[in-house]
C-alpha atoms as a PDB file:
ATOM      1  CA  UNK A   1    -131.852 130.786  25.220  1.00  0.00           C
ATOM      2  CA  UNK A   2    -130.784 129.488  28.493  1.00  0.00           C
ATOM      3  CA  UNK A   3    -131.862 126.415  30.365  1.00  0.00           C
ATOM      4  CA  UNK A   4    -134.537 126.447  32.640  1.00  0.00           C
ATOM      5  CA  UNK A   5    -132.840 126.322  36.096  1.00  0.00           C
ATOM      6  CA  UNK A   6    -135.689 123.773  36.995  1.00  0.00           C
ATOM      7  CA  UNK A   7    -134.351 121.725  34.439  1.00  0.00           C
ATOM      8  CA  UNK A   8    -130.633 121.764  35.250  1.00  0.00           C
ATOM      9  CA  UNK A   9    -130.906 121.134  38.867  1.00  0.00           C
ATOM     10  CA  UNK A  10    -133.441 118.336  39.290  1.00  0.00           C
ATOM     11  CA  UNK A  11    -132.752 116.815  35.540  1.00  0.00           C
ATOM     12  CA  UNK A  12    -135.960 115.343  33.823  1.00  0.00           C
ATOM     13  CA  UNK A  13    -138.825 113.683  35.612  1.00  0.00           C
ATOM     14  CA  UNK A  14    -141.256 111.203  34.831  1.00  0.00           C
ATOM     15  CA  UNK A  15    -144.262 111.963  36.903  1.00  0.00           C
ATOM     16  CA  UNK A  16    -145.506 114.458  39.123  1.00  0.00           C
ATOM     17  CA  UNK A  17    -147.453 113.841  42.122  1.00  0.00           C
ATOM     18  CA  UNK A  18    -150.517 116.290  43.139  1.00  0.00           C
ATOM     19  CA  UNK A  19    -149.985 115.762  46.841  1.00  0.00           C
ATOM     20  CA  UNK A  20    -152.277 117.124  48.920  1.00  0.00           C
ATOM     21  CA  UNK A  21    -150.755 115.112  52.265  1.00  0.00           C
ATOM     22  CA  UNK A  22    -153.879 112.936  52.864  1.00  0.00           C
ATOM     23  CA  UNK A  23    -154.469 109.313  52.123  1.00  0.00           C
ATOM     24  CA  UNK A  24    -155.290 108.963  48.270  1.00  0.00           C
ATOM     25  CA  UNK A  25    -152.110 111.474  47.164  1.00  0.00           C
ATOM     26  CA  UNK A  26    -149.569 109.671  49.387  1.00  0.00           C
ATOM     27  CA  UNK A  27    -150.191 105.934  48.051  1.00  0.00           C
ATOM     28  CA  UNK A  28    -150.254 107.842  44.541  1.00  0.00           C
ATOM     29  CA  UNK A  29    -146.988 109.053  45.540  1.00  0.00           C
ATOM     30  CA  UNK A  30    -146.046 105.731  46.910  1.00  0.00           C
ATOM     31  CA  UNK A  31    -147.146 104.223  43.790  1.00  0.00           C
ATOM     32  CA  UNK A  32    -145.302 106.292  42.152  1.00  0.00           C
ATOM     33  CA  UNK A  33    -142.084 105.998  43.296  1.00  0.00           C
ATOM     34  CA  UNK A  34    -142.723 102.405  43.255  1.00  0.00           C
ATOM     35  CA  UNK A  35    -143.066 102.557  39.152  1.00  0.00           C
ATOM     36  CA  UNK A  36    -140.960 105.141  38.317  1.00  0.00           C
ATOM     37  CA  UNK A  37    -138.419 105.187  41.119  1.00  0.00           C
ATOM     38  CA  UNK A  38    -137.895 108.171  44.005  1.00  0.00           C
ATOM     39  CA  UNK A  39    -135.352 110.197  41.792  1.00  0.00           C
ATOM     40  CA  UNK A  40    -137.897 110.804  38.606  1.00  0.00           C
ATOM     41  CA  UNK A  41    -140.780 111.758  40.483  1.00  0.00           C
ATOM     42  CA  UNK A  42    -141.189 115.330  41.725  1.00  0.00           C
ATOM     43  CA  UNK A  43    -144.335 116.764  43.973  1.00  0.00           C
ATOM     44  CA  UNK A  44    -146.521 119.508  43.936  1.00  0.00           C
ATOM     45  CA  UNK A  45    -148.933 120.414  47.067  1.00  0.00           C
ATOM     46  CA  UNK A  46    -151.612 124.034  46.915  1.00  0.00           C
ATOM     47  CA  UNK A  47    -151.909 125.918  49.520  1.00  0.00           C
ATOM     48  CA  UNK A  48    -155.333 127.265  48.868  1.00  0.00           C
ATOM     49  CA  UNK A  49    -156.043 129.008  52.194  1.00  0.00           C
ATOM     50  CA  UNK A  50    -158.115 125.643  52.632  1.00  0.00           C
ATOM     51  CA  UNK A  51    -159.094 125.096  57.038  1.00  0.00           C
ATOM     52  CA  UNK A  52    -157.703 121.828  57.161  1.00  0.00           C
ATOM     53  CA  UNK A  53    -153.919 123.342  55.441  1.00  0.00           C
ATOM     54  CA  UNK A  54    -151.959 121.273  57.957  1.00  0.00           C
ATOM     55  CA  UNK A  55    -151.906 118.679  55.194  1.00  0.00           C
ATOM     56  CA  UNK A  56    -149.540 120.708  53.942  1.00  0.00           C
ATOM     57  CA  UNK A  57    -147.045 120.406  56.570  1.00  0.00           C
ATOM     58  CA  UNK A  58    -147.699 116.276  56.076  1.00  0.00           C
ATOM     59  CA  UNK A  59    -147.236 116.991  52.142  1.00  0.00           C
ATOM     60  CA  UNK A  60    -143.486 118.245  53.373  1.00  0.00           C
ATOM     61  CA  UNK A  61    -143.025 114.811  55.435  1.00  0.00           C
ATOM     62  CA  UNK A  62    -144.002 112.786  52.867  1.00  0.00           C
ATOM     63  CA  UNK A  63    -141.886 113.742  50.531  1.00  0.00           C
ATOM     64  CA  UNK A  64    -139.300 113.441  52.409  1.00  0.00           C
ATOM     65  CA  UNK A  65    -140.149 109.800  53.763  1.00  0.00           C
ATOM     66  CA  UNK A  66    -140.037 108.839  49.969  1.00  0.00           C
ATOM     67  CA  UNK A  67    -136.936 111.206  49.215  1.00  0.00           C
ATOM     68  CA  UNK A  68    -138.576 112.783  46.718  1.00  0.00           C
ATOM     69  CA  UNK A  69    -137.557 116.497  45.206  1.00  0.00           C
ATOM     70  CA  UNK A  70    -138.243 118.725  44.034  1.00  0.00           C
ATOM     71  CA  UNK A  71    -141.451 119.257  45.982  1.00  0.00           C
ATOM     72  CA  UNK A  72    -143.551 122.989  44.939  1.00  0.00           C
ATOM     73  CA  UNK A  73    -145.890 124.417  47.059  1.00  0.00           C
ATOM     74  CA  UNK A  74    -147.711 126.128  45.732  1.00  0.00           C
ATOM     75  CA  UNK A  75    -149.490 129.297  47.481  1.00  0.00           C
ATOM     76  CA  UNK A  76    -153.376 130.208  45.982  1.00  0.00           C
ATOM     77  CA  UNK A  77    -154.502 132.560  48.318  1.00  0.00           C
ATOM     78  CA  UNK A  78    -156.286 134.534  45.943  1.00  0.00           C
ATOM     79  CA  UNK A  79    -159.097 131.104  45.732  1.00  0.00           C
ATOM     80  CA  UNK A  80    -161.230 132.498  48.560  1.00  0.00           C
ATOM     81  CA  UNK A  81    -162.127 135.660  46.583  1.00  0.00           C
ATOM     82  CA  UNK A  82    -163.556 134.071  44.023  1.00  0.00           C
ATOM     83  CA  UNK A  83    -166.250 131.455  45.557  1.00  0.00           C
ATOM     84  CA  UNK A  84    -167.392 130.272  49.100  1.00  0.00           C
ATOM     85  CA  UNK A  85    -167.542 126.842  50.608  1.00  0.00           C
ATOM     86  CA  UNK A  86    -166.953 125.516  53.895  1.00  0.00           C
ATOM     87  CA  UNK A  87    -163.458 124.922  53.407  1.00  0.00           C
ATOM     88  CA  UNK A  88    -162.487 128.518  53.206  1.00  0.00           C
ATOM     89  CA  UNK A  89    -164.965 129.420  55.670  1.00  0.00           C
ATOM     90  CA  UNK A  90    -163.399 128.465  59.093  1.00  0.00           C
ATOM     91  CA  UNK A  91    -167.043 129.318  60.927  1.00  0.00           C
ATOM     92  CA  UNK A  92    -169.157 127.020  58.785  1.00  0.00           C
ATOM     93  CA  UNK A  93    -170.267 123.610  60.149  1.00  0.00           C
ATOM     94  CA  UNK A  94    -169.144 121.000  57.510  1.00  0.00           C
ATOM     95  CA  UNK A  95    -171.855 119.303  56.385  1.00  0.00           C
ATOM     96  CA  UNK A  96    -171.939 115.849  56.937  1.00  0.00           C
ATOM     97  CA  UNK A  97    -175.210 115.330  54.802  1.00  0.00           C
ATOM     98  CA  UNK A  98    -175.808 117.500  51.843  1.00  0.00           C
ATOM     99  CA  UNK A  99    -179.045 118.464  50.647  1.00  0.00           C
ATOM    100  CA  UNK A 100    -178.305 120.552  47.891  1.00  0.00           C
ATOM    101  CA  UNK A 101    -176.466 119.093  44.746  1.00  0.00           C
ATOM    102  CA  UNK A 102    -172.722 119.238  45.966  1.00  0.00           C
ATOM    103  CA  UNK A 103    -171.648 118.909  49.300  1.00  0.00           C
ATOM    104  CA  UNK A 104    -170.524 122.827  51.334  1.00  0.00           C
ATOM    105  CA  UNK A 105    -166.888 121.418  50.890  1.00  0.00           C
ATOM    106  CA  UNK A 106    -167.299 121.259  47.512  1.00  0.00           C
ATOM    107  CA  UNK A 107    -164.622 123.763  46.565  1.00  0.00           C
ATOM    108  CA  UNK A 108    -165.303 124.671  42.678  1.00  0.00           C
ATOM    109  CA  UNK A 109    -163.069 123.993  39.718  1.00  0.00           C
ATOM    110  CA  UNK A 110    -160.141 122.829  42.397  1.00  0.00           C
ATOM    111  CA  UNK A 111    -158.948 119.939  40.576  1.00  0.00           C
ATOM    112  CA  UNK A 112    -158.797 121.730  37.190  1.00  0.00           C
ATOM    113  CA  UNK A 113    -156.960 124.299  38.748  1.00  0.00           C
ATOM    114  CA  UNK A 114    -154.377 121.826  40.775  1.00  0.00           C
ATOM    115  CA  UNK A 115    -154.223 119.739  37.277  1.00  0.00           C
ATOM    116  CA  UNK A 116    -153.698 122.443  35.352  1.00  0.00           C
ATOM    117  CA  UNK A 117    -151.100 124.107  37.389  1.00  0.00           C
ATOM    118  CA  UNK A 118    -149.273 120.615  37.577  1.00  0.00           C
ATOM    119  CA  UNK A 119    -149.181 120.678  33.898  1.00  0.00           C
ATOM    120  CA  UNK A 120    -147.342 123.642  33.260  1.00  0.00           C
ATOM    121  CA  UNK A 121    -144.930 122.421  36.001  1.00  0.00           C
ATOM    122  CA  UNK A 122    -144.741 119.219  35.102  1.00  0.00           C
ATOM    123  CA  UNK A 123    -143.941 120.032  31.236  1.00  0.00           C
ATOM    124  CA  UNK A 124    -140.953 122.054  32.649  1.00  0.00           C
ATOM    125  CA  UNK A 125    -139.875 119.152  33.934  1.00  0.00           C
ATOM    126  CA  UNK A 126    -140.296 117.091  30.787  1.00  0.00           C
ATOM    127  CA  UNK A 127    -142.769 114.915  33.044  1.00  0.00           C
ATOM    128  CA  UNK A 128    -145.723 113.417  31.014  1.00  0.00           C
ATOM    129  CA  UNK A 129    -147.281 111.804  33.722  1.00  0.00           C
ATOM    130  CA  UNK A 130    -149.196 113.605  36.284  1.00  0.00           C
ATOM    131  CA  UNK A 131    -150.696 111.472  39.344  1.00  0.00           C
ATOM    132  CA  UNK A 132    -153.729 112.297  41.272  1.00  0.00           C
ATOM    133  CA  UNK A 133    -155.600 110.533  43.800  1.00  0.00           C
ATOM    134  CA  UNK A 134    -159.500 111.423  42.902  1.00  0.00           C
ATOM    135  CA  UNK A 135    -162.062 108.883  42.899  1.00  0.00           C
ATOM    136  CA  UNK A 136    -165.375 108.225  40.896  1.00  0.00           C
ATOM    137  CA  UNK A 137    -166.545 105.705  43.602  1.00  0.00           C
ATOM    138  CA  UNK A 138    -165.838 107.653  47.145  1.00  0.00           C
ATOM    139  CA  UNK A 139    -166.128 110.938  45.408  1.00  0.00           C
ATOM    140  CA  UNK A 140    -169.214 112.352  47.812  1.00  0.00           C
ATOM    141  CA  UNK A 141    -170.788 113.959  44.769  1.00  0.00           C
ATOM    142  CA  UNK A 142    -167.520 116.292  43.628  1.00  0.00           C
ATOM    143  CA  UNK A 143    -167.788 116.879  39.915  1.00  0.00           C
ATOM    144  CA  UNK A 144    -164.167 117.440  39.379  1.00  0.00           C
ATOM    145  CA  UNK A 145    -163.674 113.807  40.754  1.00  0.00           C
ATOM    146  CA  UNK A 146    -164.909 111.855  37.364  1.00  0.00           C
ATOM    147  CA  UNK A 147    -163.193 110.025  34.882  1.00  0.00           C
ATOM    148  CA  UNK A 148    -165.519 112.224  32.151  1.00  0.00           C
ATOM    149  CA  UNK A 149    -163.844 115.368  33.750  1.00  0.00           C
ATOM    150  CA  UNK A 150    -160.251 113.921  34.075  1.00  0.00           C
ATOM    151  CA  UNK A 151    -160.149 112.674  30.797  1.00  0.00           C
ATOM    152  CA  UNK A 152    -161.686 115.809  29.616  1.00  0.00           C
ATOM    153  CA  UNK A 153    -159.094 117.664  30.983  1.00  0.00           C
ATOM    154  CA  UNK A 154    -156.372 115.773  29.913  1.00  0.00           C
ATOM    155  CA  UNK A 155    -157.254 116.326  26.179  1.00  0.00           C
ATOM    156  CA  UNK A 156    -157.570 120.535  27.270  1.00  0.00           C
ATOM    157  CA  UNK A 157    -153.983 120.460  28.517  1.00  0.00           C
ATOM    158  CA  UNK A 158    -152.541 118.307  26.109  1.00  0.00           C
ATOM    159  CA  UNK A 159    -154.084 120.726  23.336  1.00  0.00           C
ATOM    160  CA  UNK A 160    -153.444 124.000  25.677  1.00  0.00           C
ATOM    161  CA  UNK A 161    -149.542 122.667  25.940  1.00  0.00           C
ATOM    162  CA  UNK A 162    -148.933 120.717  22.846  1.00  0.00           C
ATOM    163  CA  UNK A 163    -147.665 118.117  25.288  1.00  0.00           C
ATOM    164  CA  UNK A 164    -148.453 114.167  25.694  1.00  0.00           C
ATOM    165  CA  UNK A 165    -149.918 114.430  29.044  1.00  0.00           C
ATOM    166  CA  UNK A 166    -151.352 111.246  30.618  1.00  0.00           C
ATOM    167  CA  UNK A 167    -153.164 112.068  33.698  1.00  0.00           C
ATOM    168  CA  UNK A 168    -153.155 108.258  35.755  1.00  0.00           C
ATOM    169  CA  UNK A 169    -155.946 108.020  38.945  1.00  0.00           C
ATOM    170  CA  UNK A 170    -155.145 104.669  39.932  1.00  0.00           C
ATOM    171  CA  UNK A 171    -157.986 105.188  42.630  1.00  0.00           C
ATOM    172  CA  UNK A 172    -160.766 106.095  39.969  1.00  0.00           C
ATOM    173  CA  UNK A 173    -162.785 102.529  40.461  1.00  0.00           C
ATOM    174  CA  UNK A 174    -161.246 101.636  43.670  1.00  0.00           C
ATOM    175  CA  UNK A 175    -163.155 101.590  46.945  1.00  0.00           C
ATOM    176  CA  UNK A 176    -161.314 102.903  50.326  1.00  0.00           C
ATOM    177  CA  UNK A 177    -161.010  98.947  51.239  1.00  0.00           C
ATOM    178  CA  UNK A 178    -158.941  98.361  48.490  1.00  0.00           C
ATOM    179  CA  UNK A 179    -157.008 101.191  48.816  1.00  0.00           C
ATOM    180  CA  UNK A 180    -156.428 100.775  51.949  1.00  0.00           C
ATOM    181  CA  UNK A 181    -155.272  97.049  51.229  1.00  0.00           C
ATOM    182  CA  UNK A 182    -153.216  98.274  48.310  1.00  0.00           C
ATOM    183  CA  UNK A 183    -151.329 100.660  51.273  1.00  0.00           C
ATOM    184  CA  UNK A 184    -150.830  97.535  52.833  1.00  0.00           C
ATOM    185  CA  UNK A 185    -149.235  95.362  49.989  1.00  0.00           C
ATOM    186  CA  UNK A 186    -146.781  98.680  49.196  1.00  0.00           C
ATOM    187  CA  UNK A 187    -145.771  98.547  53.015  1.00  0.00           C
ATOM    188  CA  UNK A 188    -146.834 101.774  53.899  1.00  0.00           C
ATOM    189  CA  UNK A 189    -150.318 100.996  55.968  1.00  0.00           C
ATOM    190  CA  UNK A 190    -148.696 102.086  59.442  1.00  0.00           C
ATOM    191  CA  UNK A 191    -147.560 105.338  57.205  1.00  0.00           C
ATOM    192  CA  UNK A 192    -150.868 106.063  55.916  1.00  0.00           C
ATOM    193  CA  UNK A 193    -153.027 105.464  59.351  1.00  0.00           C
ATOM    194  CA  UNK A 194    -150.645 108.113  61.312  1.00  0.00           C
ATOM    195  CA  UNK A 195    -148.726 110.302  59.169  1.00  0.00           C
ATOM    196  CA  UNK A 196    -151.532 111.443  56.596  1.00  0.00           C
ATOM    197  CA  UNK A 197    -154.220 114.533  57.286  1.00  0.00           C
ATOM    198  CA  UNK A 198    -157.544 113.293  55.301  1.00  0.00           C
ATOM    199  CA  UNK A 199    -159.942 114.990  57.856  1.00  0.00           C
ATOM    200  CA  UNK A 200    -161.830 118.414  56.753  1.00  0.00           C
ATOM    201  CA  UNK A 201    -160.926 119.462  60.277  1.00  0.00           C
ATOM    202  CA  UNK A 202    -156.524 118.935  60.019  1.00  0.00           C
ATOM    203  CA  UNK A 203    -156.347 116.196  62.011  1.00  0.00           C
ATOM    204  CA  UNK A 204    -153.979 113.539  61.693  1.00  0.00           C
ATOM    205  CA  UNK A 205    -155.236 110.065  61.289  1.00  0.00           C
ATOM    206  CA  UNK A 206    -158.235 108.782  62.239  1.00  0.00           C
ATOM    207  CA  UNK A 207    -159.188 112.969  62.316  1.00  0.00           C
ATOM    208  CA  UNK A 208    -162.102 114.154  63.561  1.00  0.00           C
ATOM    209  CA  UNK A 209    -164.551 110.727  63.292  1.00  0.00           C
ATOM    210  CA  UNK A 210    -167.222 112.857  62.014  1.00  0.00           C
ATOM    211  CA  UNK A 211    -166.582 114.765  58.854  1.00  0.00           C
ATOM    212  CA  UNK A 212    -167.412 113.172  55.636  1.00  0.00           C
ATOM    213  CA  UNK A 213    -164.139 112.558  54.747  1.00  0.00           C
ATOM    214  CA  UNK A 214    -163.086 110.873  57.642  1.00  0.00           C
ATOM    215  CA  UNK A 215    -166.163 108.413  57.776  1.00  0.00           C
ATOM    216  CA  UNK A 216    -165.325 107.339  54.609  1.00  0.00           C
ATOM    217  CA  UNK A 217    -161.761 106.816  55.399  1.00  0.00           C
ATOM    218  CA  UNK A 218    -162.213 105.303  58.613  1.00  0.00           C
ATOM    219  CA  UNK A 219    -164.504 102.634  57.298  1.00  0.00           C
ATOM    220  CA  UNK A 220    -162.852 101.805  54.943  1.00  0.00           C
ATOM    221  CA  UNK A 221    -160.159 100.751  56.787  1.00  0.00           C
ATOM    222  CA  UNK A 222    -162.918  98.651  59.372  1.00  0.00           C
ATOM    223  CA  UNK A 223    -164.035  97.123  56.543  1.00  0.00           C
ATOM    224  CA  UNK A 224    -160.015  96.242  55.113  1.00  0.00           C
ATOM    225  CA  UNK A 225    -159.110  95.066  58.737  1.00  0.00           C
ATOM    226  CA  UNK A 226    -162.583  92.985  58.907  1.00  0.00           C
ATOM    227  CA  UNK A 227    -164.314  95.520  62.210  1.00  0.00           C
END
């Protein structure tokens, strides 16, 4: 049977990086590289016909800030067709207080999907580690953000795969301050405040001021900087 061409180009990798291009996935790539070094970590970034799907075009400059390859994109156009939430519908107002269970950006099964799809990669890749930058404290009531789930799935795919996975989310108990902070000891801070698309909206850096995602970015780095 021949090689996977994967394989024989890139040679194995240690980890692979869900990237999405916005704060959390670029210090996980950062961190990354930091543990594992630039040349055995690969990327992988969905384009989901999500509103804010500049981040993807900040995915593609992040990787290559941390000279990392081979980066996938991965194209899900198909998502839309199977549920509703604001972030597939460009002409409803993102909520910025929810009074149903989940939040309207809630987008469902997304990170099972991502995790999943990163697995299969990742396995071609004879990476174990897959890196992903959800959070059980900032995680604005998203199921698919808790350690119950990510453990959960990591048992389904190693099972599904027959394949050690270890699925790390050094951000799981970490509030925005400290991630911020931990941006700052890896030298990237500047990096992460101008060159990352966290906002529901696509905008770069500080983004829009008034979608969820950006008020919890944005003060978290008030409260890291002492404002």
């Amino acid at each position: 049977m021949a090689k996977s061409t994967v394989e024989t180009i890139t040679g194995p990798k240690s980890a692979v990086v869900v990237l999405s291009g916005g704060q959390d996935s670029a210090t996980c790539l950062a961190l990354a590289c930091e543990k594992h070094g630039a040349d055995k970590v690969a990327a992988i970034t969905f384009n989901y016909s999500q509103r804010h799907a500049s981040e993807v075009e900040y995915a593609k400059k992040l990787v290559k800030h941390f000279e990392v390859k081979p980066h996938k994109i991965v194209k899900m156009d198909f998502y839309p067709s199977l549920t509703s939430n604001a972030l597939f519908d460009k002409s409803a107002k993102i909520e910025t207080e929810s009074g149903s269970k989940h939040p309207n950006t809630y987008v469902e099964g997304r990170n099972a999907l991502f995790l999943l799809t990163a697995g299969i990669w990742a396995k071609s890749l004879g990476a174990k580690k897959i890196y992903t930058g959800v959070s059980q404290i900032d995680y604005s009531n998203y199921p698919d953000c808790r350690e119950s789930f990510i453990r959960a799935q990591e048992k389904s795919m190693r099972l599904a795969m027959d394949w050690p996975f270890e699925i790390i989310t050094p951000f799981m108990r970490m509030s925005k301050k400290d991630e911020w902070a931990l941006a700052d000891k890896l030298g990237i801070l500047e990096l992460i405040k101008n060159s990352t698309v966290t906002c529901y909206e696509g905008i770069p850096g500080k983004g829009c001021g008034k979608c969820p995602a950006c008020i919890i970015r944005n003060n978290g780095l008030k409260a890291y900087e002492g404002k």
